[in-house]
Protein backbone atom coordinates (compact mmCIF):
# COMPACT_ATOMS: atom_id res chain seq x y z
CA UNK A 1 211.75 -3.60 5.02
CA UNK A 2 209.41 -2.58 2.32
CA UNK A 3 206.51 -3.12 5.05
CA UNK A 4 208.23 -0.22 7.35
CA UNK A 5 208.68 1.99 4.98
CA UNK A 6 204.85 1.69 3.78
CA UNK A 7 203.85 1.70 7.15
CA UNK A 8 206.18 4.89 7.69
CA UNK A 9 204.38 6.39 4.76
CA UNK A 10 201.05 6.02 6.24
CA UNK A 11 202.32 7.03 9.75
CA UNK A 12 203.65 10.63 8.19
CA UNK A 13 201.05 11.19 5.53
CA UNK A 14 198.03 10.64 8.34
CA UNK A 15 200.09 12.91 10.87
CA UNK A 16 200.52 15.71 8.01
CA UNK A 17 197.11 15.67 6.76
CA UNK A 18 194.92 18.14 7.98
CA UNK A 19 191.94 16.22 9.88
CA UNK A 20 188.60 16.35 7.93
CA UNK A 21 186.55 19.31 7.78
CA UNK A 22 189.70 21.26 8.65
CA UNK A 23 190.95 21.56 5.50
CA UNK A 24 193.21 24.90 5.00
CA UNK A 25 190.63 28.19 4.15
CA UNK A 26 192.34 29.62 0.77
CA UNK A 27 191.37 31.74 -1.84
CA UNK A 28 188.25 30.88 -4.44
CA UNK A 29 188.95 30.76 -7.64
CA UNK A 30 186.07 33.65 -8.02
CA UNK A 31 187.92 36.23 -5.89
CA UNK A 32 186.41 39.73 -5.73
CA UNK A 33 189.41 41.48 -5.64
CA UNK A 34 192.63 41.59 -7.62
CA UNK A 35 194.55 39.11 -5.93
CA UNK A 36 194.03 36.99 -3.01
CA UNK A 37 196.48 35.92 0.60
CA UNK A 38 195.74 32.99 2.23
CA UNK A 39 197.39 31.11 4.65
CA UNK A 40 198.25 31.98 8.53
CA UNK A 41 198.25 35.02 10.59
CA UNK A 42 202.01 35.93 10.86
CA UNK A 43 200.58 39.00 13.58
CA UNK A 44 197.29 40.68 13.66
CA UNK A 45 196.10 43.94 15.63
CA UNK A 46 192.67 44.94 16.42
CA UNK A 47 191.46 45.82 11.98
CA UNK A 48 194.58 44.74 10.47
CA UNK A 49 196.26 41.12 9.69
CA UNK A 50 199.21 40.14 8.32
CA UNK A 51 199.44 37.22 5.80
CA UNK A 52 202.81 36.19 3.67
CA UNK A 53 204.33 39.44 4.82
CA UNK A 54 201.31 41.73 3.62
CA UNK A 55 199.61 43.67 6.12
CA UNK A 56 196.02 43.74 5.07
CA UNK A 57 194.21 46.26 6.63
CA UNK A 58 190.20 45.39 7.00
CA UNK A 59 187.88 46.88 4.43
CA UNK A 60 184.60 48.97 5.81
CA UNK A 61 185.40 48.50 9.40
CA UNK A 62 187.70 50.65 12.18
CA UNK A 63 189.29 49.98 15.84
CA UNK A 64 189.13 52.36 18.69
CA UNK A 65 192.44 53.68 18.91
CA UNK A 66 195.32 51.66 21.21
CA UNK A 67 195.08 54.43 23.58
CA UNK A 68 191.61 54.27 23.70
CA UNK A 69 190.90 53.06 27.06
CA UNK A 70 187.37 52.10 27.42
CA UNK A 71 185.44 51.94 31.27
CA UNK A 72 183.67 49.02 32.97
CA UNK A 73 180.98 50.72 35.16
CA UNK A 74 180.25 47.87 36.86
CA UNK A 75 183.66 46.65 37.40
CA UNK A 76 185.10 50.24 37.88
CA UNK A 77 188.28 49.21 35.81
CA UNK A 78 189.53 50.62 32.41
CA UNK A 79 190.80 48.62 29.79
CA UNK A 80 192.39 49.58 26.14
CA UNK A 81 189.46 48.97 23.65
CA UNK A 82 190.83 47.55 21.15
CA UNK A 83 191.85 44.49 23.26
CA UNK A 84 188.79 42.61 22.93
CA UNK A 85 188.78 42.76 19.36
CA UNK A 86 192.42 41.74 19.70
CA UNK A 87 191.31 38.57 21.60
CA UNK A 88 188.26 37.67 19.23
CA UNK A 89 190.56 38.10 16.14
CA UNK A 90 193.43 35.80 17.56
CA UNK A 91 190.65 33.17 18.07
CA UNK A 92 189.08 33.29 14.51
CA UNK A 93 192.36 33.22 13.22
CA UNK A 94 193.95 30.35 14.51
CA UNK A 95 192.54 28.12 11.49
CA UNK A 96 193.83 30.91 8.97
CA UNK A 97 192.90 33.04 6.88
CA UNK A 98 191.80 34.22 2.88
CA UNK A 99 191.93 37.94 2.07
CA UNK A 100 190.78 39.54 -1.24
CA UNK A 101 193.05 42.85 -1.36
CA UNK A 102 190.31 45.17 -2.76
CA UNK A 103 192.50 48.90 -2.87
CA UNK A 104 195.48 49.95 -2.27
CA UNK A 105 196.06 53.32 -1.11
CA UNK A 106 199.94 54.71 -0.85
CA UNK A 107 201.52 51.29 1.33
CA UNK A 108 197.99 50.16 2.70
CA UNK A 109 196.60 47.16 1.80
CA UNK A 110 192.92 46.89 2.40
CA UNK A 111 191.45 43.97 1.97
CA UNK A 112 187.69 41.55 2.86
CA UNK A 113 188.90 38.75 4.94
CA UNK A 114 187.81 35.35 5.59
CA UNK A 115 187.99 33.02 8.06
CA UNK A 116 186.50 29.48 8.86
CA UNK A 117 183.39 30.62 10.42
CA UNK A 118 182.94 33.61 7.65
CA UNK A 119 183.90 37.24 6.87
CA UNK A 120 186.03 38.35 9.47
CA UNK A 121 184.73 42.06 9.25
CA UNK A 122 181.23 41.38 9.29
CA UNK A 123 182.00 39.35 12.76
CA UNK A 124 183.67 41.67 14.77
CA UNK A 125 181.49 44.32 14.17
CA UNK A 126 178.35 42.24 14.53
CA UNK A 127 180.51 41.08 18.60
CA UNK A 128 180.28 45.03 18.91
CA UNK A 129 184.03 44.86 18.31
CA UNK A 130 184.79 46.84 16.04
CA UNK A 131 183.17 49.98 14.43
CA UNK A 132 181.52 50.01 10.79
CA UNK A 133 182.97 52.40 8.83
CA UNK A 134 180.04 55.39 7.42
CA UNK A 135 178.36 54.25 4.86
CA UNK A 136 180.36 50.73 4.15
CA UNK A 137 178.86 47.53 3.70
CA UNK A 138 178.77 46.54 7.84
CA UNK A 139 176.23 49.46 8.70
CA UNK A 140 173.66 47.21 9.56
CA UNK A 141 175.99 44.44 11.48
CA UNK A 142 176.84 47.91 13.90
CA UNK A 143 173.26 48.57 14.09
CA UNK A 144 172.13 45.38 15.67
CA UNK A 145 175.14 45.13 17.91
CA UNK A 146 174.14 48.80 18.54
CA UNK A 147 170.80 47.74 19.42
CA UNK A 148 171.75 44.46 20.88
CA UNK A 149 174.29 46.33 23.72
CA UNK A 150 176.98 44.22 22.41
CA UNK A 151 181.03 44.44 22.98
CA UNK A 152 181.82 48.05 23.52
CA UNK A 153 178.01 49.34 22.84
CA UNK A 154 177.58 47.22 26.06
CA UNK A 155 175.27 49.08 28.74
CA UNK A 156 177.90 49.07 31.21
CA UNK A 157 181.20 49.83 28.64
CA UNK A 158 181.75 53.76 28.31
CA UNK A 159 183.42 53.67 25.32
CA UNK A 160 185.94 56.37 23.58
CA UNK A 161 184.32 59.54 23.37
CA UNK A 162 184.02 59.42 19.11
CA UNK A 163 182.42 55.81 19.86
CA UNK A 164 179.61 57.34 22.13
CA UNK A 165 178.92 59.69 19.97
CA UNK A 166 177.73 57.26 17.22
CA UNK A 167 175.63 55.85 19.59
CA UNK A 168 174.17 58.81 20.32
CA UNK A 169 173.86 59.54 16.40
CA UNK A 170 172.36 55.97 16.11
CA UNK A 171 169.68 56.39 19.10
CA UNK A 172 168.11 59.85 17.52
CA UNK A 173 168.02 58.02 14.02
């Protein structure tokens, strides 16, 4: 009896563990901001994710609009913009998630996410995915996807007309 219920131990405690290397992302103890949200994406949108109940919007970055619809010149479809991001972010999220809220501004949380394979922010704009805000701390992430024709700077994605005109803004620079 007391063999079964060792071996029924081990059974649950190997099936409940997480496997190695996939140990669950939470918060450092050296958090930038005030407080820090870890644990799965309850629902997530193109900048924004929602952890514990909180919806954290991301810090120094900003989605095309979900009207936006975005053209594929080669294809000769339109699609909403935002729904690659959408995609992208539903992938790097399915290991979870840390985010250090950083201001809070009337009910909006904003926030510098992290995910197994790094800053979620800094990812999605460097894809071409998302947009860097002016002046925040992804500028140069945009200007290599910028550069690189990647996501919606892609030679053959017309993007939403505020979108284009960055990149015209960003060619003349």
């Amino acid at each position: 009896m007391h063999v079964k219920r060792t071996l029924a131990w081990l059974f649950l405690t190997a099936a409940l563990a997480p496997a190695a290397g996939a140990a669950p992302l939470r918060c450092p103890e050296d958090a930038e901001g005030g407080a820090c949200v870890w644990g799965r994406a309850e629902g997530f949108e193109a900048s924004a994710v929602q952890v514990r109940g909180l919806r954290i919007q991301l810090l120094g970055v900003q989605a095309p609009s979900p009207r936006d619809l975005c053209t594929n010149k080669t294809a000769k479809t339109e699609f909403a913009c935002g729904r690659p991001a959408n995609k992208r972010m539903g992938e790097l999220l399915a290991k979870g998630v840390a985010c250090d809220i950083m201001d809070v501004t009337g009910d909006t949380l904003y926030g510098r996410c992290r995910v197994a394979e790094g800053d979620l922010a800094r990812m999605l704009v460097t894809a071409g995915l998302l947009r860097a805000t002016k002046d925040g701390a992804y500028e140069p992430e945009q200007v290599a996807a910028m550069a690189g024709r990647k996501g919606l700077w892609a030679a053959d994605i017309i993007p939403p007309k505020d979108w284009e005109a960055a990149r015209r803004r960003s060619e003349k620079d």
